[in-house]
PDB file of N, CA and C in Angstrom:
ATOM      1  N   UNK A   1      89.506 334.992  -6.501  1.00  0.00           N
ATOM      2  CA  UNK A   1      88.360 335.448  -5.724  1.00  0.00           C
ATOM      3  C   UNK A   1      87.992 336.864  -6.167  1.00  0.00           C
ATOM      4  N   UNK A   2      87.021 336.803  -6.377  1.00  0.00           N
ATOM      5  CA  UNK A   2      86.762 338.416  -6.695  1.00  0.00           C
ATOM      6  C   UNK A   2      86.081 339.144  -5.527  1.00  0.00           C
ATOM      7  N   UNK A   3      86.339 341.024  -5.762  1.00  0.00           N
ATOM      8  CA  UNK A   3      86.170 341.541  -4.957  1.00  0.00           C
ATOM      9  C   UNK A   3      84.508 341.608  -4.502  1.00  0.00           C
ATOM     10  N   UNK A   4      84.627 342.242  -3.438  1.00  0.00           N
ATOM     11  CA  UNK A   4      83.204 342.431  -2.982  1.00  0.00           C
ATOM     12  C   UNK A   4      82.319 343.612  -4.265  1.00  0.00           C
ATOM     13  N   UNK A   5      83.010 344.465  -4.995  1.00  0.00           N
ATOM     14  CA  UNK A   5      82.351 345.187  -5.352  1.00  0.00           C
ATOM     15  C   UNK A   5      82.122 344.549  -7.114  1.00  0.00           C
ATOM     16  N   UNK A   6      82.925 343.355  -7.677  1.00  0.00           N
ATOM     17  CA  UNK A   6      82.673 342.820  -8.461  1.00  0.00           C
ATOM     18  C   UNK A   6      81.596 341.409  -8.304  1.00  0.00           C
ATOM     19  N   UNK A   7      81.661 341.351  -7.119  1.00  0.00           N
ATOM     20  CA  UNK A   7      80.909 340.611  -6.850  1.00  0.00           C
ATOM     21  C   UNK A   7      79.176 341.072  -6.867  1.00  0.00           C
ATOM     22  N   UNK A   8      79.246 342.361  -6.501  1.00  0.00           N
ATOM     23  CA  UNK A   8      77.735 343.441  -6.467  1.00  0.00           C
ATOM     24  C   UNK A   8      77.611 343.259  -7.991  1.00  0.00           C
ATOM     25  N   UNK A   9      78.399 344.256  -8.831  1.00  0.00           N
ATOM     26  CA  UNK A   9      78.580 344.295 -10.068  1.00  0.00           C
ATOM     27  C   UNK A   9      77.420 343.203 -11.017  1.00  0.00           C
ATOM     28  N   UNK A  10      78.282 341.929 -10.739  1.00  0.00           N
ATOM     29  CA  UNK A  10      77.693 340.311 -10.879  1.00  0.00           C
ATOM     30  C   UNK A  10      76.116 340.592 -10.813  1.00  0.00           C
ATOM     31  N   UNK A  11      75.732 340.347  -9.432  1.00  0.00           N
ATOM     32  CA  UNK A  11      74.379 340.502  -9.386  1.00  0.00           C
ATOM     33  C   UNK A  11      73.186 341.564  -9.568  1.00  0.00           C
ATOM     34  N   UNK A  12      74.113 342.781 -10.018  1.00  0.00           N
ATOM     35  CA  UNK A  12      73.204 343.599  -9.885  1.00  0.00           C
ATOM     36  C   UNK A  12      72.190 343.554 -11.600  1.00  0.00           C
ATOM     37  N   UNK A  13      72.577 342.937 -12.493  1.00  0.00           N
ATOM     38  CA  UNK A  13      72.073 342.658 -13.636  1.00  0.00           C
ATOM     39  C   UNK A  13      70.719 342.014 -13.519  1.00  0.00           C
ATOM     40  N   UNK A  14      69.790 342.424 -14.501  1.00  0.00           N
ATOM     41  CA  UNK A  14      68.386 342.415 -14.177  1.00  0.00           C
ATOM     42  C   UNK A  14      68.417 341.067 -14.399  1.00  0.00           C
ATOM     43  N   UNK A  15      68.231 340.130 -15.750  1.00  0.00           N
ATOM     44  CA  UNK A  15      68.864 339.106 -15.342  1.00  0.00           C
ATOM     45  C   UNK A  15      69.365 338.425 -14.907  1.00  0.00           C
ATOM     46  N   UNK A  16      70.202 338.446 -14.139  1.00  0.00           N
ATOM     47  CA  UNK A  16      70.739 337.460 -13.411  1.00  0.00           C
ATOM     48  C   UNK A  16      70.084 337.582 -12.299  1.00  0.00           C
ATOM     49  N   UNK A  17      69.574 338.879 -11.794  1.00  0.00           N
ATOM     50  CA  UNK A  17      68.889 339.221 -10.519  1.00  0.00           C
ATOM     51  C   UNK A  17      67.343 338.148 -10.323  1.00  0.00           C
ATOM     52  N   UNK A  18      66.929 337.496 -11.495  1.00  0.00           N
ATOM     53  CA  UNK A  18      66.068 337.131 -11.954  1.00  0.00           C
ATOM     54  C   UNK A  18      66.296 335.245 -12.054  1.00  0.00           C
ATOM     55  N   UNK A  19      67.435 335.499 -12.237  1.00  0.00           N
ATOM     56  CA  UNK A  19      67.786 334.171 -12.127  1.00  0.00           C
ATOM     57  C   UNK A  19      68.576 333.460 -10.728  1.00  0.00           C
ATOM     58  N   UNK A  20      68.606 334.226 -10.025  1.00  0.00           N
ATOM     59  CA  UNK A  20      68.881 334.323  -8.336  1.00  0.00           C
ATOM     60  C   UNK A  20      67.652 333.607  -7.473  1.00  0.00           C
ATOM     61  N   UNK A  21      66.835 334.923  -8.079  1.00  0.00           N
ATOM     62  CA  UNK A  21      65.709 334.879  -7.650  1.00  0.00           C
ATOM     63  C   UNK A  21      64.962 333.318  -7.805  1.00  0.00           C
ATOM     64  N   UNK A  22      64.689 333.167  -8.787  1.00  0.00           N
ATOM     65  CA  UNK A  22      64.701 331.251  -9.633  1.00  0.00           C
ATOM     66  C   UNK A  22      65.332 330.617  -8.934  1.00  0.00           C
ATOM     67  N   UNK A  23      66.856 330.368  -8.620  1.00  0.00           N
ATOM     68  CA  UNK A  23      67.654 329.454  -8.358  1.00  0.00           C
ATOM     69  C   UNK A  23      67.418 329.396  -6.728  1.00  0.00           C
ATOM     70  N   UNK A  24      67.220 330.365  -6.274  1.00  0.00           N
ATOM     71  CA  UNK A  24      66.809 330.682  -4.505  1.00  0.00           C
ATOM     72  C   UNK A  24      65.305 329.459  -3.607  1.00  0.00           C
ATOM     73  N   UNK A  25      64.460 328.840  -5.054  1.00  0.00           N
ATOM     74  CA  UNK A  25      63.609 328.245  -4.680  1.00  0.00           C
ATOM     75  C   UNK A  25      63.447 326.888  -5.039  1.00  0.00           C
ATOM     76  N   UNK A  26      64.390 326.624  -5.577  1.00  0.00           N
ATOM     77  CA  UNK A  26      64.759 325.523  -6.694  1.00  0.00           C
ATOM     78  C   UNK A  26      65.582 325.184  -7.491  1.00  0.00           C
ATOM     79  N   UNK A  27      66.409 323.870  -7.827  1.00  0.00           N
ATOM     80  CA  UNK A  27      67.447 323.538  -8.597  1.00  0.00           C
ATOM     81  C   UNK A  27      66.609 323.795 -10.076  1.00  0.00           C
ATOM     82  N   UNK A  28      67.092 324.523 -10.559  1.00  0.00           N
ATOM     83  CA  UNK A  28      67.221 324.530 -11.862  1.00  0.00           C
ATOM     84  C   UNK A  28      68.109 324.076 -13.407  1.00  0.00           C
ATOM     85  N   UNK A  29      67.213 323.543 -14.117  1.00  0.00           N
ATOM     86  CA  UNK A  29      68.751 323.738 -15.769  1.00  0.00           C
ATOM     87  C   UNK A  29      68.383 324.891 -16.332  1.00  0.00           C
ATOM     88  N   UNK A  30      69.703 324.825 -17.034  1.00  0.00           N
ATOM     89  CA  UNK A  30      69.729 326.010 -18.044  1.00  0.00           C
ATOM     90  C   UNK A  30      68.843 326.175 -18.432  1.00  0.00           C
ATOM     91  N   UNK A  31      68.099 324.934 -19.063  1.00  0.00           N
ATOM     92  CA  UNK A  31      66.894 325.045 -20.143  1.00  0.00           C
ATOM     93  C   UNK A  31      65.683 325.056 -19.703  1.00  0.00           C
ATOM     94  N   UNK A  32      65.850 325.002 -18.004  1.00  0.00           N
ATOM     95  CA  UNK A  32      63.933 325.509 -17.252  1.00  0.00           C
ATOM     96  C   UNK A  32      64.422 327.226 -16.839  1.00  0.00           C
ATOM     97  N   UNK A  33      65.420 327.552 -16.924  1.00  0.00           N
ATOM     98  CA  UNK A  33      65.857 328.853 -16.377  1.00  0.00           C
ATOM     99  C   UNK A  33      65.117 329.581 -17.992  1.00  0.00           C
ATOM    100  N   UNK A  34      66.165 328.787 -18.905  1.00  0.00           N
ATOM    101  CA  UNK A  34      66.063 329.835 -20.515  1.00  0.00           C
ATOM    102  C   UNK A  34      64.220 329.392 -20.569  1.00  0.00           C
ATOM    103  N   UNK A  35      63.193 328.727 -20.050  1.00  0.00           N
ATOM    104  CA  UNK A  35      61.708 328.406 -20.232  1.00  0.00           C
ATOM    105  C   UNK A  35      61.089 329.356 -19.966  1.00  0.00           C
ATOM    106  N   UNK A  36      61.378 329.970 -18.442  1.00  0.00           N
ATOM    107  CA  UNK A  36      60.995 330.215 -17.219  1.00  0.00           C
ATOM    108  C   UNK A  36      61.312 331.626 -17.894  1.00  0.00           C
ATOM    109  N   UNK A  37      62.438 331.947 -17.992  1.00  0.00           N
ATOM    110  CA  UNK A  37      62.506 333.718 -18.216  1.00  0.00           C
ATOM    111  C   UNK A  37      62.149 334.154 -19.508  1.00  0.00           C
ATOM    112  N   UNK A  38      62.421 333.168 -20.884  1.00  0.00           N
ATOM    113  CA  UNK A  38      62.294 333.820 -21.896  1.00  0.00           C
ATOM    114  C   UNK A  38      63.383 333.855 -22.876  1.00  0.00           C
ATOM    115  N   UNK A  39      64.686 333.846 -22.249  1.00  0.00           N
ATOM    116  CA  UNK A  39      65.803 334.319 -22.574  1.00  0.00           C
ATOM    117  C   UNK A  39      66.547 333.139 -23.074  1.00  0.00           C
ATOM    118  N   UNK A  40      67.591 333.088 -24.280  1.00  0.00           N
ATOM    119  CA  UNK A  40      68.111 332.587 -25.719  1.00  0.00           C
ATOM    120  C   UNK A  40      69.321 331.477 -23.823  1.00  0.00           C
ATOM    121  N   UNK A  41      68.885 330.501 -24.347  1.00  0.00           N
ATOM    122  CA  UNK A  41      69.764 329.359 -23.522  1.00  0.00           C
ATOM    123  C   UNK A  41      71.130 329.624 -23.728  1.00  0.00           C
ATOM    124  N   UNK A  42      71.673 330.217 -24.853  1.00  0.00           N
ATOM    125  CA  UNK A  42      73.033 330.152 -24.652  1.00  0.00           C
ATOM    126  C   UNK A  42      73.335 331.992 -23.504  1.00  0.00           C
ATOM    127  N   UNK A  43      72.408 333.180 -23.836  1.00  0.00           N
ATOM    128  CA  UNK A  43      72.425 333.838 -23.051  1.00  0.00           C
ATOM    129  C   UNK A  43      72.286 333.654 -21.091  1.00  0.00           C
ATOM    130  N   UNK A  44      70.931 332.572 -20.951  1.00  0.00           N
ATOM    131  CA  UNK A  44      71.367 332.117 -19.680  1.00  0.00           C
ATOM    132  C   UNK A  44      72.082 331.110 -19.303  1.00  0.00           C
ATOM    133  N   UNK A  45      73.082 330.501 -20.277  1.00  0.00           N
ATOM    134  CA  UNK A  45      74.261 329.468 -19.490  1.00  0.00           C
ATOM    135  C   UNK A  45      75.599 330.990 -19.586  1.00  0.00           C
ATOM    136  N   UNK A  46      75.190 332.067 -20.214  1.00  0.00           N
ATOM    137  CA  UNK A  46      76.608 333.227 -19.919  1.00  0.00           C
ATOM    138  C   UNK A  46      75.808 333.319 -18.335  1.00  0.00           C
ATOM    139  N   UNK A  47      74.833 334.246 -18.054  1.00  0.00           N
ATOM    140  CA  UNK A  47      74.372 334.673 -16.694  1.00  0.00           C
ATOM    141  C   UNK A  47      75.135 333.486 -15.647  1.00  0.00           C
ATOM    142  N   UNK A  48      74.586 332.419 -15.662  1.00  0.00           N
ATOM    143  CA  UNK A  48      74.901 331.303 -14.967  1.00  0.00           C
ATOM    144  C   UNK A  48      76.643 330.891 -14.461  1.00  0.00           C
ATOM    145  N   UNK A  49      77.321 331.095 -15.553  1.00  0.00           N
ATOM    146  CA  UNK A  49      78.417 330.775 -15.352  1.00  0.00           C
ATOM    147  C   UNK A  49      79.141 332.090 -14.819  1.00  0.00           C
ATOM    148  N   UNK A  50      78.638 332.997 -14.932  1.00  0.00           N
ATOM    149  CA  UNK A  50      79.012 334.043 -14.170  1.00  0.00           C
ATOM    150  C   UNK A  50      78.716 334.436 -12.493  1.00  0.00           C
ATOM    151  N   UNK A  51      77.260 333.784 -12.421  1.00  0.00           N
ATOM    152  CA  UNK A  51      77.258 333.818 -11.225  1.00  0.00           C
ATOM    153  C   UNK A  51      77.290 332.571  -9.960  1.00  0.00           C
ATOM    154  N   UNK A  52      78.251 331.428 -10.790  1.00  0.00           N
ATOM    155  CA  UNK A  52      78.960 330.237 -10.301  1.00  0.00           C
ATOM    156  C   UNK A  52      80.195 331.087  -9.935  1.00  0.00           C
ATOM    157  N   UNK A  53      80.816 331.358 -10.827  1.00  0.00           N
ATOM    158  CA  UNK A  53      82.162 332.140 -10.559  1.00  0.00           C
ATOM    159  C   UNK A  53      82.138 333.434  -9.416  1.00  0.00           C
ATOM    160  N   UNK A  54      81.152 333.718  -9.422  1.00  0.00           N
ATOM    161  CA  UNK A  54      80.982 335.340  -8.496  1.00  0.00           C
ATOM    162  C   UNK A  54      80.721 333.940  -7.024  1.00  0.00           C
ATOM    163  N   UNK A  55      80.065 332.876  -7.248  1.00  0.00           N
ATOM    164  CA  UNK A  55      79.917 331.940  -5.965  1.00  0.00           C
ATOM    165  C   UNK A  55      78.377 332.442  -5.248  1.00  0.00           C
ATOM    166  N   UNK A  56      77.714 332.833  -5.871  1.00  0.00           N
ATOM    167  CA  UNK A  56      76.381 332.994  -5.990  1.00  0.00           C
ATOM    168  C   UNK A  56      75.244 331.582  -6.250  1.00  0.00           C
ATOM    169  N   UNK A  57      75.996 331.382  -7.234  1.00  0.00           N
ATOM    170  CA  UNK A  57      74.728 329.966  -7.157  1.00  0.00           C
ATOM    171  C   UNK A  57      76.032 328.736  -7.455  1.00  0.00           C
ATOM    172  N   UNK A  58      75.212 327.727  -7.400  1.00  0.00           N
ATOM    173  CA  UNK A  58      76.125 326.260  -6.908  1.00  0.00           C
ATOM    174  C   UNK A  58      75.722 325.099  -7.953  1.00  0.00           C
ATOM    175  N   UNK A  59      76.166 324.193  -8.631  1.00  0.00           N
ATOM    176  CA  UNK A  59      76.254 323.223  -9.423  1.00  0.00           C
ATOM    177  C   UNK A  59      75.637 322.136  -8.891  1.00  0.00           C
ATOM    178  N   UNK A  60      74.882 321.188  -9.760  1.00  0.00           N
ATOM    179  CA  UNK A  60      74.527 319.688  -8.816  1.00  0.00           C
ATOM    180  C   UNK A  60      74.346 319.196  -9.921  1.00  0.00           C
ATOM    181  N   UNK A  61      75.455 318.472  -9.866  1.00  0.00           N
ATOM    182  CA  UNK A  61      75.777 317.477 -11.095  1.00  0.00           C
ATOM    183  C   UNK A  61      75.380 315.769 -11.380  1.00  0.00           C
ATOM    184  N   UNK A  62      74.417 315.910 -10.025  1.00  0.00           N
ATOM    185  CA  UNK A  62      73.827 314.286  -9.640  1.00  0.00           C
ATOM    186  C   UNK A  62      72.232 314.113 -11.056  1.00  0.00           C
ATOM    187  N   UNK A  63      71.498 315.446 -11.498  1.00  0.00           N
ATOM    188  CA  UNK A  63      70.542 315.271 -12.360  1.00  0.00           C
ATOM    189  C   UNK A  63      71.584 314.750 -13.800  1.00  0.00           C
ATOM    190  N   UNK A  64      70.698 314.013 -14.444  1.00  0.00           N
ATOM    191  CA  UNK A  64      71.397 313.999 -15.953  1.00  0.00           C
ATOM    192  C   UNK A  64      71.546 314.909 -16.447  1.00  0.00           C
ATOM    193  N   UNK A  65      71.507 316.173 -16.250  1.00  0.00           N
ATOM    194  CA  UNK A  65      71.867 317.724 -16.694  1.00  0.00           C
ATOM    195  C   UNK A  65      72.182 318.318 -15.407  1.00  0.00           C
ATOM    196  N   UNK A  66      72.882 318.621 -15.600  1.00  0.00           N
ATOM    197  CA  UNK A  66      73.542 320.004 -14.376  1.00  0.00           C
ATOM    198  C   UNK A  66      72.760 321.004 -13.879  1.00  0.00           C
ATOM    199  N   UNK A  67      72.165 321.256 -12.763  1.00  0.00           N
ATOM    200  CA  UNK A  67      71.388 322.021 -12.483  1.00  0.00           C
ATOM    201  C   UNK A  67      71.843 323.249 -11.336  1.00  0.00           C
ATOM    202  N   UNK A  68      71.041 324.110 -10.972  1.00  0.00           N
ATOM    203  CA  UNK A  68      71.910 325.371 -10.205  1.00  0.00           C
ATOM    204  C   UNK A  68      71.054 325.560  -9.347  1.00  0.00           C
ATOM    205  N   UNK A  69      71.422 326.321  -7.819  1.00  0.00           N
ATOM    206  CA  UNK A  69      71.219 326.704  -7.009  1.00  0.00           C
ATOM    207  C   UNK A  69      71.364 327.603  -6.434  1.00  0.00           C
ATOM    208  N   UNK A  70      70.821 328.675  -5.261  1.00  0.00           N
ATOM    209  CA  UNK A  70      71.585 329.569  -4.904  1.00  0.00           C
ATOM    210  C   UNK A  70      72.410 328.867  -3.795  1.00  0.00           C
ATOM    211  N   UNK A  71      73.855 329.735  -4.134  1.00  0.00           N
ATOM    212  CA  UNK A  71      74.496 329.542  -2.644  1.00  0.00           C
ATOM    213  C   UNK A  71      74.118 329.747  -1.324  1.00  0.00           C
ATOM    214  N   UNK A  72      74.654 328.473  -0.702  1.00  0.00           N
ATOM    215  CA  UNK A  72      73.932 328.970   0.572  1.00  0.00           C
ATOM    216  C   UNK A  72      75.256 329.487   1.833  1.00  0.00           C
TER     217      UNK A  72
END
């Protein structure tokens, strides 16, 4: 579990702050996230898997691609 202040850390990245923001209104994939912002798909599956692990956004593995959410 990480701390509360690694957990800030996590989100405070403009990116990812961006991809919060995205995931907060809608399941997303990697590859409407990497559409949507701009940014190299293997750069937003790092953001992503970082902020699964921080427990920020959430997995749904029912699409034929894995898509993300914010935690609720």
């Amino acid at each position: 579990m990480l701390t509360l202040v690694n957990r800030l850390r996590t989100a405070a990245h403009l990116d990812r702050l961006r991809i919060l923001g995205l995931c907060a209104h809608a399941d997303l994939t990697v590859g409407e996230l990497a559409d949507i912002t701009g940014l190299p798909r293997e750069q937003v599956r790092r953001h992503v898997r970082r902020l699964v692990r921080a427990n920020f956004l959430c997995c749904n593995e029912q699409r034929p691609q894995s898509s993300y959410h914010m935690q609720a």
